[in-house]
C-alpha atoms as a PDB file:
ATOM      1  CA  UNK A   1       2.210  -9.664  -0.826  1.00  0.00           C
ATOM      2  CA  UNK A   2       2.966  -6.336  -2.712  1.00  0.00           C
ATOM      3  CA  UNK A   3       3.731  -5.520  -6.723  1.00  0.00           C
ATOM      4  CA  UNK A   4       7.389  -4.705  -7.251  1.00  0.00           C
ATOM      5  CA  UNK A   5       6.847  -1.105  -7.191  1.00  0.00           C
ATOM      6  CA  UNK A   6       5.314  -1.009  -4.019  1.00  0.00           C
ATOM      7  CA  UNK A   7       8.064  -3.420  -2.428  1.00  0.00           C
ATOM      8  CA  UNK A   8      10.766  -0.886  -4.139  1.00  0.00           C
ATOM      9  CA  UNK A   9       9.028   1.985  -2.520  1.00  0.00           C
ATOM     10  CA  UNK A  10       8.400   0.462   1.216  1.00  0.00           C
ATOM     11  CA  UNK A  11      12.340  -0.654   1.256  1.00  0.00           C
ATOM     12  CA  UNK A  12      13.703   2.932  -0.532  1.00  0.00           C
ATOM     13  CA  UNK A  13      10.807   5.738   0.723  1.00  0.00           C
ATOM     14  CA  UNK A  14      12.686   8.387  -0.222  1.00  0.00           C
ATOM     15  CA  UNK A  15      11.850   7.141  -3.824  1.00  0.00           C
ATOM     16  CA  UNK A  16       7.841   7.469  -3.050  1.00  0.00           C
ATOM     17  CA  UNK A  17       5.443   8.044  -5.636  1.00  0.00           C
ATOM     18  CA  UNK A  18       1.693   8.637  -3.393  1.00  0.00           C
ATOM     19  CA  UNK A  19       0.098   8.381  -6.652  1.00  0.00           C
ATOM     20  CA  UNK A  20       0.926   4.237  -7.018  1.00  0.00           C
ATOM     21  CA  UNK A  21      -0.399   3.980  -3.490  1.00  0.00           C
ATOM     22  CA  UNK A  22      -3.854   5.319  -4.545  1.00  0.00           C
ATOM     23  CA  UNK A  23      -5.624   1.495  -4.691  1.00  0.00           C
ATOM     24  CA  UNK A  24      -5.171   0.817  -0.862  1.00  0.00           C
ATOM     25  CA  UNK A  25      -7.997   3.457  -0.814  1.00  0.00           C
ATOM     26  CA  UNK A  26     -10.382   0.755  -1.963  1.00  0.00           C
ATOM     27  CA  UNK A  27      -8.438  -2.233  -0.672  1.00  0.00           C
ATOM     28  CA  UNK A  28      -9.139  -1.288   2.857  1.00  0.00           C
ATOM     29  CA  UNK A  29     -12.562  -1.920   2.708  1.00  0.00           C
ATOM     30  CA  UNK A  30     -12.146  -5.374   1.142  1.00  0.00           C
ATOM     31  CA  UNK A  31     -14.007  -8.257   3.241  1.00  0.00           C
ATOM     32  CA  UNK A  32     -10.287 -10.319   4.342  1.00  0.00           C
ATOM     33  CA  UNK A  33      -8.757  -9.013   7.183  1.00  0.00           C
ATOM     34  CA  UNK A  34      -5.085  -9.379   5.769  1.00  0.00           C
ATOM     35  CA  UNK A  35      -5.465  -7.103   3.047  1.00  0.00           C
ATOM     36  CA  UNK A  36      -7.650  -4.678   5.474  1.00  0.00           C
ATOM     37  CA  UNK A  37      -4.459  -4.615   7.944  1.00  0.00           C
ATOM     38  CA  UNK A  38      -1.752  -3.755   5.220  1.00  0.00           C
ATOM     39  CA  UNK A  39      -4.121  -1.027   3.245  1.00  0.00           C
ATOM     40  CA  UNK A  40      -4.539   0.868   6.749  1.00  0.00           C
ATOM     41  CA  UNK A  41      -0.744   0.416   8.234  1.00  0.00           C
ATOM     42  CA  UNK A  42       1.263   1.072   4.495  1.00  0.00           C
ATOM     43  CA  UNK A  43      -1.335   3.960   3.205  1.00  0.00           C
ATOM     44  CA  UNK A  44       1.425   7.012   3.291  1.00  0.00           C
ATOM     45  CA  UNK A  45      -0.877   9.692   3.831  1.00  0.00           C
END
C-alpha cells in the first residue's frame, strides 16, 4: 500500500523526488511489522 506519488516514483525512479520519501523515516519505527519491512527496503537513501 503506497500514495500515488510514491507508486509513480517506485515504477519510474528516474523521476525521484527524496524529499516525498522523508515519512518512512518515522514509519520504520511503527509497532506492525508490514509497514516496518517496506519503510527499511523502499527508503532511497
Amino acid at each position: 500500500m503506497v500514495c500515488k506519488t510514491c507508486h509513480e516514483q517506485i515504477i519510474k525512479p528516474d523521476k525521484m523526488n527524496v524529499n516525498h520519501w522523508y515519512c518512512l523515516n518515522d514509519s520504520m519505527w511503527t509497532p506492525v511489522p508490514a509497514v516496518r519491512n517496506i519503510s527499511l527496503t523502499s527508503n532511497p537513501e
